[in-house]
ModelCIF file with pLDDT and N, C-alpha, C, O atoms, coordinates in Angstrom:
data_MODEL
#
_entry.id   MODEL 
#
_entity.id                         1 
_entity.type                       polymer 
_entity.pdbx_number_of_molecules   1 
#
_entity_poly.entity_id                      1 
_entity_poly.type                           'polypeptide(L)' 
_entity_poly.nstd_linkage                   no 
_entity_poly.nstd_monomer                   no 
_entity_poly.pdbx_seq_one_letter_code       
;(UNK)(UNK)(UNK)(UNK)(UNK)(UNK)(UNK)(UNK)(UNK)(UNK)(UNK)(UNK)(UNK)(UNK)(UNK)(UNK)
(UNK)(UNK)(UNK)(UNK)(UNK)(UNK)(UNK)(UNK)(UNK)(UNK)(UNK)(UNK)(UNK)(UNK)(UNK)(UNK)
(UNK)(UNK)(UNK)(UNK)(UNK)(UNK)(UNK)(UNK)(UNK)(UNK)(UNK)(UNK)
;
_entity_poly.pdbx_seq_one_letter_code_can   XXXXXXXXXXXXXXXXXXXXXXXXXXXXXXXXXXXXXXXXXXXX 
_entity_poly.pdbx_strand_id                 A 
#
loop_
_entity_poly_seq.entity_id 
_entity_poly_seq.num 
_entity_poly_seq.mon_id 
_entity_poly_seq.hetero 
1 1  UNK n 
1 2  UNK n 
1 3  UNK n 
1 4  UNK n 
1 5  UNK n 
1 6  UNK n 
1 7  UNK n 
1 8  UNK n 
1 9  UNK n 
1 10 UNK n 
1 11 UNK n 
1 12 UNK n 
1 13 UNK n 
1 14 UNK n 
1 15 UNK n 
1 16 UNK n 
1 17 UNK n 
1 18 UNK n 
1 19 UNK n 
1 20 UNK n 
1 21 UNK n 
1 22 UNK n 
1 23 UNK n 
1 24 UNK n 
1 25 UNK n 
1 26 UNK n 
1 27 UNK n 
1 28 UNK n 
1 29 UNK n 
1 30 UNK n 
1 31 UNK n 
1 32 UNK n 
1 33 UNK n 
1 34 UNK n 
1 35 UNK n 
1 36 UNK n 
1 37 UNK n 
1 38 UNK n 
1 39 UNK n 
1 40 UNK n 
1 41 UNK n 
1 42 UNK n 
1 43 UNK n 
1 44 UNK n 
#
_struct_asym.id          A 
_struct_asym.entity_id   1 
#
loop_
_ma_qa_metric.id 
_ma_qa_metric.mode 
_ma_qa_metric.name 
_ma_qa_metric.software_group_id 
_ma_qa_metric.type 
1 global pLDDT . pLDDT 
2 local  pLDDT . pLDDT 
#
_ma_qa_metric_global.metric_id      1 
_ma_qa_metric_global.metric_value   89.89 
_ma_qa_metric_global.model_id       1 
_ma_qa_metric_global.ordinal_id     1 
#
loop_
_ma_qa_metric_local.label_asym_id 
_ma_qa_metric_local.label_comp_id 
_ma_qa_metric_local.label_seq_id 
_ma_qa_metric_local.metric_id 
_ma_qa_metric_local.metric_value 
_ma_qa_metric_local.model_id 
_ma_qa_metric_local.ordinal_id 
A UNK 1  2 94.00 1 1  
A UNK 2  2 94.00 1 2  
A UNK 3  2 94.00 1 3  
A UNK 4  2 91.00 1 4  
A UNK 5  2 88.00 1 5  
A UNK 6  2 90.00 1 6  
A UNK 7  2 91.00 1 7  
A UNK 8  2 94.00 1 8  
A UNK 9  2 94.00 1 9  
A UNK 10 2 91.00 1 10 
A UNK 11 2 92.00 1 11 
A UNK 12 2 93.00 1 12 
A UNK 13 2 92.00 1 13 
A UNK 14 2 90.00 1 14 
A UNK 15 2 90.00 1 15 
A UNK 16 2 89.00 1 16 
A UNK 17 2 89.00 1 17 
A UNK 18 2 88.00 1 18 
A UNK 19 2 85.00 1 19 
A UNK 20 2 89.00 1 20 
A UNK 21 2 90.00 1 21 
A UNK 22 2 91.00 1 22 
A UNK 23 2 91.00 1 23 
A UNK 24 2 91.00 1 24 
A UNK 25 2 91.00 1 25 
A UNK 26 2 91.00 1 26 
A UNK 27 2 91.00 1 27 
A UNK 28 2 89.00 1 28 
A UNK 29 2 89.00 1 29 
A UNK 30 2 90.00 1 30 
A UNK 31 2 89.00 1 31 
A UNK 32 2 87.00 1 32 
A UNK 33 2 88.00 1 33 
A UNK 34 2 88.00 1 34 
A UNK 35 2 86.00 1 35 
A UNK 36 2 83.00 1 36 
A UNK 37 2 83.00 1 37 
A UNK 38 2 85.00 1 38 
A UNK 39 2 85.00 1 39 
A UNK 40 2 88.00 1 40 
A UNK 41 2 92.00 1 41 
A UNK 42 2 93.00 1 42 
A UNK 43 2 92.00 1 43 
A UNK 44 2 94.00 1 44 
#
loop_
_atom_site.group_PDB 
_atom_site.id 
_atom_site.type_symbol 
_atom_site.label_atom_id 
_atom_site.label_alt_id 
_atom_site.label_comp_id 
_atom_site.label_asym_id 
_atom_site.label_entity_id 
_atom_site.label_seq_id 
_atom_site.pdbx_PDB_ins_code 
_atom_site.Cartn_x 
_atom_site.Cartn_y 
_atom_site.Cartn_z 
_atom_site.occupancy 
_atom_site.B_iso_or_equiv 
_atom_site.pdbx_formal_charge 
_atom_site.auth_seq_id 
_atom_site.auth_comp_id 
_atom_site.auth_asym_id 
_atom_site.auth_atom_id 
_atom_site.pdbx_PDB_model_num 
ATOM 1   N N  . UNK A 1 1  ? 21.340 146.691 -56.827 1.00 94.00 ? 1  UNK A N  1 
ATOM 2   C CA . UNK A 1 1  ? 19.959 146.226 -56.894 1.00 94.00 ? 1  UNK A CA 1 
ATOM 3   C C  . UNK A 1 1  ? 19.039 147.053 -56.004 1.00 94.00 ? 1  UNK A C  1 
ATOM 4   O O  . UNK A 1 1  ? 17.897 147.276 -56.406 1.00 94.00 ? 1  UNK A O  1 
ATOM 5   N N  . UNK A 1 2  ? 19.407 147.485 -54.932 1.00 94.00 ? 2  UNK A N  1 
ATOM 6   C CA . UNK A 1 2  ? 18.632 148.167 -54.016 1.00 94.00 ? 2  UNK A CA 1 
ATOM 7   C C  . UNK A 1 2  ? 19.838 149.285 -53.081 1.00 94.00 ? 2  UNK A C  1 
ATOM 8   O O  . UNK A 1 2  ? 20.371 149.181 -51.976 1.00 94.00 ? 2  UNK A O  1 
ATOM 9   N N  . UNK A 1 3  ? 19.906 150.440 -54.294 1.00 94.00 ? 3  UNK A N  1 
ATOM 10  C CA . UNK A 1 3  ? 20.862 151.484 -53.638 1.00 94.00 ? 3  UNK A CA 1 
ATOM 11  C C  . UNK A 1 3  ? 19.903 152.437 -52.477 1.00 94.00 ? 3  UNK A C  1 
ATOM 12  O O  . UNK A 1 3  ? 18.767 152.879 -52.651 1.00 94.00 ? 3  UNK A O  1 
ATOM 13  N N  . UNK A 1 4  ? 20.596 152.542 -51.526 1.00 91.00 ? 4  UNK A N  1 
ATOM 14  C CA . UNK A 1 4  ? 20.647 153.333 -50.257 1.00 91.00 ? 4  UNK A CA 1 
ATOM 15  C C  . UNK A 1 4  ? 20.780 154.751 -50.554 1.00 91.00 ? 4  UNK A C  1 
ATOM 16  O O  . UNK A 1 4  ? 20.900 155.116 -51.724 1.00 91.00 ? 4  UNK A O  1 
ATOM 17  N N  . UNK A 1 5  ? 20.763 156.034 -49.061 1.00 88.00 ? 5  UNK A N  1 
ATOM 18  C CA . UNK A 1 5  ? 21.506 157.050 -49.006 1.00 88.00 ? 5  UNK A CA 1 
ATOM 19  C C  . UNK A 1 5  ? 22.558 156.569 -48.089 1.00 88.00 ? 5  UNK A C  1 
ATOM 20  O O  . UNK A 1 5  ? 22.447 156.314 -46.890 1.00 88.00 ? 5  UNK A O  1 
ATOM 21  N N  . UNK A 1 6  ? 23.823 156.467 -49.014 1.00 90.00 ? 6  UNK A N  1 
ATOM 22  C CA . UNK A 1 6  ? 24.496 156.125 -48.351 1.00 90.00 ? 6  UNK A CA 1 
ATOM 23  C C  . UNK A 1 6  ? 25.820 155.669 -49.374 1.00 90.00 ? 6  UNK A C  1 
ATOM 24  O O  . UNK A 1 6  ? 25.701 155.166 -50.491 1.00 90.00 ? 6  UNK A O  1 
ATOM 25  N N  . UNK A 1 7  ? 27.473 156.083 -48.464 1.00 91.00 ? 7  UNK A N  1 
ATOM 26  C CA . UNK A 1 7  ? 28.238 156.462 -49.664 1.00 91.00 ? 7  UNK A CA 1 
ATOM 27  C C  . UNK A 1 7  ? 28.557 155.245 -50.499 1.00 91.00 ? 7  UNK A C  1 
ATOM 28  O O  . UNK A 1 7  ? 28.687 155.409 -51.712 1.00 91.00 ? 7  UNK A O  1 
ATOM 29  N N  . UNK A 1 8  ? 28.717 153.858 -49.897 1.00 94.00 ? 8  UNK A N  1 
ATOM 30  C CA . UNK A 1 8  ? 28.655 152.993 -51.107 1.00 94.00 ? 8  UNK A CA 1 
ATOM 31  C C  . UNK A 1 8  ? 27.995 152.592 -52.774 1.00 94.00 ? 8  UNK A C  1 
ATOM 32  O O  . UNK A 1 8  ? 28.477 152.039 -53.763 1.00 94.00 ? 8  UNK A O  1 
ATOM 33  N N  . UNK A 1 9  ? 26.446 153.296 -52.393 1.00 94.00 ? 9  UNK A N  1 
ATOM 34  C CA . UNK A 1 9  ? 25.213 153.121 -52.779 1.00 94.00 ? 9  UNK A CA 1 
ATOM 35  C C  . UNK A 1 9  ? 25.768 154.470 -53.820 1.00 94.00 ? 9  UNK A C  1 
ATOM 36  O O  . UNK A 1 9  ? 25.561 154.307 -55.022 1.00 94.00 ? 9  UNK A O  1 
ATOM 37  N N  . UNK A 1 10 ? 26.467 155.791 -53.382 1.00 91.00 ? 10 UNK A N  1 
ATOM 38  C CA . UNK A 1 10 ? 26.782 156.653 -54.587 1.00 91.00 ? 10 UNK A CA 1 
ATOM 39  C C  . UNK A 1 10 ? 27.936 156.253 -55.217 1.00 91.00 ? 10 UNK A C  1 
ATOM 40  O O  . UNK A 1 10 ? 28.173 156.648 -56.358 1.00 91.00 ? 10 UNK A O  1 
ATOM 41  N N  . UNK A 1 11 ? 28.969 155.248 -54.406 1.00 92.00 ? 11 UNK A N  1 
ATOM 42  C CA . UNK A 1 11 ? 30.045 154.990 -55.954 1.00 92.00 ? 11 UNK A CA 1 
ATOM 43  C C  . UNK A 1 11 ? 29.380 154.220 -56.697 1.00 92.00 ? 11 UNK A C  1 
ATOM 44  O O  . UNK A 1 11 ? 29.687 154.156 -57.887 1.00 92.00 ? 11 UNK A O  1 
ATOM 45  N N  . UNK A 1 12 ? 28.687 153.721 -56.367 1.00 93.00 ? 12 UNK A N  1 
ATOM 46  C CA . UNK A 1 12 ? 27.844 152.696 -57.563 1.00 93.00 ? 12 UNK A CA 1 
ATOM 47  C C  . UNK A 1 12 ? 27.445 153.319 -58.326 1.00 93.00 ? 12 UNK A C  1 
ATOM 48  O O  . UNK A 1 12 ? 27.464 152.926 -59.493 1.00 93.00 ? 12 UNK A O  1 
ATOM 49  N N  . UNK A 1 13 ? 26.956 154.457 -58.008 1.00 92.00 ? 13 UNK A N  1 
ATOM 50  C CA . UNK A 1 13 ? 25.975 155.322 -58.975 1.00 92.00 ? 13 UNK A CA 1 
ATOM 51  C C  . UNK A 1 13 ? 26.981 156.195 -59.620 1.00 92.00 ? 13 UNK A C  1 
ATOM 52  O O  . UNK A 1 13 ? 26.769 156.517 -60.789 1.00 92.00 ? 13 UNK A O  1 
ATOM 53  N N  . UNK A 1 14 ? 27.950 156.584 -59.079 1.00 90.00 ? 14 UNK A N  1 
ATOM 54  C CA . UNK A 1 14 ? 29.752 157.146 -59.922 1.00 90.00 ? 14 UNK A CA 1 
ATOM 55  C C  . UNK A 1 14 ? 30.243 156.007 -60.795 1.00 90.00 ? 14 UNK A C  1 
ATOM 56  O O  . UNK A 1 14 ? 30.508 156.250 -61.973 1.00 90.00 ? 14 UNK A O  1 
ATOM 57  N N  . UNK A 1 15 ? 30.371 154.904 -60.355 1.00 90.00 ? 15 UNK A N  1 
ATOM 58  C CA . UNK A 1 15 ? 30.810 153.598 -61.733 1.00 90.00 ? 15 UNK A CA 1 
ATOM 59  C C  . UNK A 1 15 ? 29.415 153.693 -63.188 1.00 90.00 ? 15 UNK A C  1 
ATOM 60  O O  . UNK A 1 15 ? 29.545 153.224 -64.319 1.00 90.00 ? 15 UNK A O  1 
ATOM 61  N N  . UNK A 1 16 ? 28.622 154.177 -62.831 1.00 89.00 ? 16 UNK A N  1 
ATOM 62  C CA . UNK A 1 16 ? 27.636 153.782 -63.652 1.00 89.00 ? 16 UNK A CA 1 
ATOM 63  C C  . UNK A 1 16 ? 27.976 155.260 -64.204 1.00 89.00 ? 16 UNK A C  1 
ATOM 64  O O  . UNK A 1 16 ? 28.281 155.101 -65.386 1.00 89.00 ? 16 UNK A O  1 
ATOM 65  N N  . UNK A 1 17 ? 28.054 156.588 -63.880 1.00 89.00 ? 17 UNK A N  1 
ATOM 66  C CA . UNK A 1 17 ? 28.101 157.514 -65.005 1.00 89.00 ? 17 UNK A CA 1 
ATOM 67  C C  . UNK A 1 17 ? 29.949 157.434 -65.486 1.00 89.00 ? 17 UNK A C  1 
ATOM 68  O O  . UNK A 1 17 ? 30.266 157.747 -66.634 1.00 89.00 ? 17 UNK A O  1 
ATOM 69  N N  . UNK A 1 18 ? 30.667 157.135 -64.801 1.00 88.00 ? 18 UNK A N  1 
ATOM 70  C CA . UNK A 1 18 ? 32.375 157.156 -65.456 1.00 88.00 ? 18 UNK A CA 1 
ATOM 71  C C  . UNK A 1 18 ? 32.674 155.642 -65.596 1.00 88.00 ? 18 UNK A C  1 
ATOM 72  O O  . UNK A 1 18 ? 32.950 154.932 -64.629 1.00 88.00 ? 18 UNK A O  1 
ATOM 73  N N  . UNK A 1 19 ? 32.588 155.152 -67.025 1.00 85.00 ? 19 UNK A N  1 
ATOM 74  C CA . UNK A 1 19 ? 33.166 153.893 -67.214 1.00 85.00 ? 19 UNK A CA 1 
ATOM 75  C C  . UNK A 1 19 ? 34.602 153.896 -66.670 1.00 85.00 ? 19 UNK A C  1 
ATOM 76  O O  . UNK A 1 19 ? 34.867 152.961 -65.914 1.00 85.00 ? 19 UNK A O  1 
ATOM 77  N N  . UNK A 1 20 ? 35.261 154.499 -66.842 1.00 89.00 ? 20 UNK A N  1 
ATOM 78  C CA . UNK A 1 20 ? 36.744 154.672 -66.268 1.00 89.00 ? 20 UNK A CA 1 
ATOM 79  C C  . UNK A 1 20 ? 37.062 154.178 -64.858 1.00 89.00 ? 20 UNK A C  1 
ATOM 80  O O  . UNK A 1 20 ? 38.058 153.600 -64.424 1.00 89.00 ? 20 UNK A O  1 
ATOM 81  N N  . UNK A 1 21 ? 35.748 154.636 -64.170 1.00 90.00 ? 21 UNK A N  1 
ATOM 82  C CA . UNK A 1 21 ? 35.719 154.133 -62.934 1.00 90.00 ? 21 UNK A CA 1 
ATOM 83  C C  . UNK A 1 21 ? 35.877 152.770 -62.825 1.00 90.00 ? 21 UNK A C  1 
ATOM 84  O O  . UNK A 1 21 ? 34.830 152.175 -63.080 1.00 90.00 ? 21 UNK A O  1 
ATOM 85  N N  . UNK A 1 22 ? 37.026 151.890 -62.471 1.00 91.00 ? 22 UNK A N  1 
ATOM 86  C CA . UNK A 1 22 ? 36.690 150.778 -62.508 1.00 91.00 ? 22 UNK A CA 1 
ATOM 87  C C  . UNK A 1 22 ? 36.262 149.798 -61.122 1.00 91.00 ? 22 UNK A C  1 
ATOM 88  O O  . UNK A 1 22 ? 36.034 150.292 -60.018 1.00 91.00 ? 22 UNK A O  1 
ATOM 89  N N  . UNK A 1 23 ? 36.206 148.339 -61.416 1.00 91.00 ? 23 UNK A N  1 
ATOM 90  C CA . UNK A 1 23 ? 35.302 147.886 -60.047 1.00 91.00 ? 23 UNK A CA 1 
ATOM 91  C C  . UNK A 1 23 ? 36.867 147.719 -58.930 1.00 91.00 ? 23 UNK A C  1 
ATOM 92  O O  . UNK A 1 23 ? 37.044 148.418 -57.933 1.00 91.00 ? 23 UNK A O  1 
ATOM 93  N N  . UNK A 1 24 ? 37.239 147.304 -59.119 1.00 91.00 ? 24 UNK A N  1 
ATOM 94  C CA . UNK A 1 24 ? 39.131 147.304 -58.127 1.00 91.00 ? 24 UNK A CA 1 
ATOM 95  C C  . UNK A 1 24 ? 39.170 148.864 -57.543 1.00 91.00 ? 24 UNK A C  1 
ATOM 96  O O  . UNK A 1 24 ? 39.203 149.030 -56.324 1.00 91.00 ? 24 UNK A O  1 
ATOM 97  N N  . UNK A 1 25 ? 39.163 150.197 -58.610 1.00 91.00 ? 25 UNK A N  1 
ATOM 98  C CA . UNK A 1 25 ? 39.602 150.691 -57.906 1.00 91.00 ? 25 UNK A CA 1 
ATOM 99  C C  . UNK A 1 25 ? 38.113 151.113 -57.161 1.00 91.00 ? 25 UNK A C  1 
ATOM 100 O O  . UNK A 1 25 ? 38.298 151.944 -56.273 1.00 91.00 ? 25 UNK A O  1 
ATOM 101 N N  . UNK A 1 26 ? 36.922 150.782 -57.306 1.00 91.00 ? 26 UNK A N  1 
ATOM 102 C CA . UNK A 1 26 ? 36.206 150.838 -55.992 1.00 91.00 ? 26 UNK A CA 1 
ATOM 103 C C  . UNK A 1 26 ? 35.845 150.207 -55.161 1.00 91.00 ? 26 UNK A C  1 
ATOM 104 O O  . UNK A 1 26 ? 35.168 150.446 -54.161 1.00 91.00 ? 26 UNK A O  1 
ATOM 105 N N  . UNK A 1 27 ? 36.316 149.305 -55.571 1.00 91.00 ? 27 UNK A N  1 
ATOM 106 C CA . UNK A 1 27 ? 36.327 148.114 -54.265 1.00 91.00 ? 27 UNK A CA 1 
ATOM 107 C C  . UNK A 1 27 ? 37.395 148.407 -52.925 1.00 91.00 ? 27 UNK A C  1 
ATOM 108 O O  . UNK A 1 27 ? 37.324 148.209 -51.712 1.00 91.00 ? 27 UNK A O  1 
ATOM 109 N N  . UNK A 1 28 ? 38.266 148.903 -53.721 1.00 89.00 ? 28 UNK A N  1 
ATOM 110 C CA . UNK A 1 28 ? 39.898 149.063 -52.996 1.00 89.00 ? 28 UNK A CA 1 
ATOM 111 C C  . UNK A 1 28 ? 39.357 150.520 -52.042 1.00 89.00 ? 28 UNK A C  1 
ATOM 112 O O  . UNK A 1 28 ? 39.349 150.557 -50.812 1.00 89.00 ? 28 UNK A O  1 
ATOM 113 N N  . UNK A 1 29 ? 38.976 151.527 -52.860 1.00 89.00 ? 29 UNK A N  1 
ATOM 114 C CA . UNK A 1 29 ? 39.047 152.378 -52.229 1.00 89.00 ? 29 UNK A CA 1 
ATOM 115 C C  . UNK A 1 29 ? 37.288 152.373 -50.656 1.00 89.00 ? 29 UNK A C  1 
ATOM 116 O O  . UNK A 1 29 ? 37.454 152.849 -49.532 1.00 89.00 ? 29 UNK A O  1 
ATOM 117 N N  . UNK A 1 30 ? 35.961 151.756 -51.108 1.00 90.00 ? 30 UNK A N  1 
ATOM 118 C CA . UNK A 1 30 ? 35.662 151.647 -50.126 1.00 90.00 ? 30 UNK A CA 1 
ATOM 119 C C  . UNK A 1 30 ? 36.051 150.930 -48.955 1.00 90.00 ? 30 UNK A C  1 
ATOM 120 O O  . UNK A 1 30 ? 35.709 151.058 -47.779 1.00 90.00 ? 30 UNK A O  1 
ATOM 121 N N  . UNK A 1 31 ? 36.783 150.203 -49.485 1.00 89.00 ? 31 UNK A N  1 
ATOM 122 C CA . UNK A 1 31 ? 37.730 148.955 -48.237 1.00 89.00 ? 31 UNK A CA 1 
ATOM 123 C C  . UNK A 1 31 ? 38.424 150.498 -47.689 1.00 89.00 ? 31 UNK A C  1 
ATOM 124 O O  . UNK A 1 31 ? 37.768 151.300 -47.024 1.00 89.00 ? 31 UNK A O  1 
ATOM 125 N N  . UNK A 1 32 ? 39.210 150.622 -47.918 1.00 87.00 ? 32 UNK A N  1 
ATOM 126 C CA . UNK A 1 32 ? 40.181 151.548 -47.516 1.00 87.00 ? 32 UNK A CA 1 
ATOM 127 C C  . UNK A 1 32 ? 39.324 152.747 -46.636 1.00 87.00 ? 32 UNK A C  1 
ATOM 128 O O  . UNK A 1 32 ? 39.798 153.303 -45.646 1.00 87.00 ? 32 UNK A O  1 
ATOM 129 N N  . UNK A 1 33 ? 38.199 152.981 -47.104 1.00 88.00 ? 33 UNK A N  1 
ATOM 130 C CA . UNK A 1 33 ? 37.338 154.104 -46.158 1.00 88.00 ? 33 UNK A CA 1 
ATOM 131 C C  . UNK A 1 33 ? 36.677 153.362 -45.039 1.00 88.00 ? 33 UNK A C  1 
ATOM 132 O O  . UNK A 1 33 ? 36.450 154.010 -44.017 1.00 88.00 ? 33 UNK A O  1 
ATOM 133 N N  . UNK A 1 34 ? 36.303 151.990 -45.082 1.00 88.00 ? 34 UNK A N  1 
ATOM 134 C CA . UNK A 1 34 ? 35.767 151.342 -44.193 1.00 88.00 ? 34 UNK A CA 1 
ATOM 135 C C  . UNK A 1 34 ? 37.124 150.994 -42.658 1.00 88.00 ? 34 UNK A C  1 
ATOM 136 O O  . UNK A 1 34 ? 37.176 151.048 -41.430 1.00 88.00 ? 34 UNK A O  1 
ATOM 137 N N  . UNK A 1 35 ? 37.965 150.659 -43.816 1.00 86.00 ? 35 UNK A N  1 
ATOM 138 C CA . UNK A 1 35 ? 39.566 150.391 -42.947 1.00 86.00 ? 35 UNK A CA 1 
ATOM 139 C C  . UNK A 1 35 ? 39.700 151.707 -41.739 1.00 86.00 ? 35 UNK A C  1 
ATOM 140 O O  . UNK A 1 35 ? 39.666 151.610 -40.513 1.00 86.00 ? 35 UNK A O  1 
ATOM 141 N N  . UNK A 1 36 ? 39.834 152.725 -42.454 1.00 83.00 ? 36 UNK A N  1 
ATOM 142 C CA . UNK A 1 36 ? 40.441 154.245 -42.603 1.00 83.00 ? 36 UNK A CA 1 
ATOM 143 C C  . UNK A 1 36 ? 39.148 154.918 -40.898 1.00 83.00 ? 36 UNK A C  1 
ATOM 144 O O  . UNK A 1 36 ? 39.329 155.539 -39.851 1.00 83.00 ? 36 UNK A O  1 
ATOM 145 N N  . UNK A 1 37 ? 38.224 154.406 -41.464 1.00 83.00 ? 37 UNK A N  1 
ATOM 146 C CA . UNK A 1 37 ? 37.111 155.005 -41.154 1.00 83.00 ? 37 UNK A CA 1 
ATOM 147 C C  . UNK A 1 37 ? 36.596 154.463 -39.623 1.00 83.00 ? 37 UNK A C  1 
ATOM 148 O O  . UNK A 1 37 ? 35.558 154.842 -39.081 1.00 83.00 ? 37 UNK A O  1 
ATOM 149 N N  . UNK A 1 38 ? 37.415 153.636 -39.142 1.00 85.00 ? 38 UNK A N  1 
ATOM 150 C CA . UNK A 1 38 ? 36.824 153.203 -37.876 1.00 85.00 ? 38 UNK A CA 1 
ATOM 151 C C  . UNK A 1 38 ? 38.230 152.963 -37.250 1.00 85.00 ? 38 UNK A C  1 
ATOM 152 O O  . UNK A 1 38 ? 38.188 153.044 -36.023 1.00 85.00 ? 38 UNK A O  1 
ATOM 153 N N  . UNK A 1 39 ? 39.375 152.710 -37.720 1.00 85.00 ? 39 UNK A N  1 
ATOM 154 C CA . UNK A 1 39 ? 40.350 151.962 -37.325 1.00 85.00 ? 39 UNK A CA 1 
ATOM 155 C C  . UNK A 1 39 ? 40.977 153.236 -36.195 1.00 85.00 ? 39 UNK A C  1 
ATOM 156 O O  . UNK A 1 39 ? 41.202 153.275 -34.985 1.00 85.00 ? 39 UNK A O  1 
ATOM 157 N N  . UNK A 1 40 ? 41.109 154.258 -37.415 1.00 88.00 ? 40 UNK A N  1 
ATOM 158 C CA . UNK A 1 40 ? 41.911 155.460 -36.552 1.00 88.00 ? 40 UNK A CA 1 
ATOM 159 C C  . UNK A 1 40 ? 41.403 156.014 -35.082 1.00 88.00 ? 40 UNK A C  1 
ATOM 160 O O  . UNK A 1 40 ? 41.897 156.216 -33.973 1.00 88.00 ? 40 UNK A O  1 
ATOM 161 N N  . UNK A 1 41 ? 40.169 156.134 -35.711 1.00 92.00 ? 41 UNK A N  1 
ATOM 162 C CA . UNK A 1 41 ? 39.397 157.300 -34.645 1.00 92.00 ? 41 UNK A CA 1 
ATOM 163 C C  . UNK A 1 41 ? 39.076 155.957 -33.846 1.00 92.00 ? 41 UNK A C  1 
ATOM 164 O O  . UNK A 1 41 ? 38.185 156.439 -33.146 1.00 92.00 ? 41 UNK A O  1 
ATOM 165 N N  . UNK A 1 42 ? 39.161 154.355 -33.353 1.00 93.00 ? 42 UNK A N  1 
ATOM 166 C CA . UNK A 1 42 ? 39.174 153.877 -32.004 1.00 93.00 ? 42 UNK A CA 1 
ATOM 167 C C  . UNK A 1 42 ? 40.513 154.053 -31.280 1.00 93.00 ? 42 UNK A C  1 
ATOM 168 O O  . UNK A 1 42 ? 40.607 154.002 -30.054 1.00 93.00 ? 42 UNK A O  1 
ATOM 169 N N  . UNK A 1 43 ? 41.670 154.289 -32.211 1.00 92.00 ? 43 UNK A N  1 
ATOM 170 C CA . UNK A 1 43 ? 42.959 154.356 -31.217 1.00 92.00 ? 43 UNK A CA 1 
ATOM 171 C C  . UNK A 1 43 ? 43.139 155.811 -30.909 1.00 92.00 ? 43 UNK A C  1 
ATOM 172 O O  . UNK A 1 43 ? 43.936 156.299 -30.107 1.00 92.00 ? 43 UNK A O  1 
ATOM 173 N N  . UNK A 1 44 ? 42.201 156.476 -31.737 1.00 94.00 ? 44 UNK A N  1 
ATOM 174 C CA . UNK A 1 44 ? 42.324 158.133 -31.343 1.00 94.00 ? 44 UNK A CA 1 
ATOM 175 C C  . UNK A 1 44 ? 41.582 158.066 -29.854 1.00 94.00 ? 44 UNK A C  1 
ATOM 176 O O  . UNK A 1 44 ? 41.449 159.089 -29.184 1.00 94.00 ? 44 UNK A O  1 
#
């Protein structure tokens, strides 16, 4: 409804040009960058 610059705001805009893209595997995979994305680099 109100996309950002910002990388969530472009898979949305990647599901909308590749139907293939589906919503699981982007749900899964921004979880996983959000996970990925803060978890490591505090025990680093």
């Amino acid at each position: 409804a109100e996309p950002g610059e910002d990388v969530v705001s472009d898979l949305v805009a990647a599901q909308r040009e590749d139907p293939s893209f589906t919503e699981d595997e982007m749900t899964r995979l921004a979880a996983g960058l959000l996970f990925a994305g803060h978890e490591t680099t505090v025990n680093q």
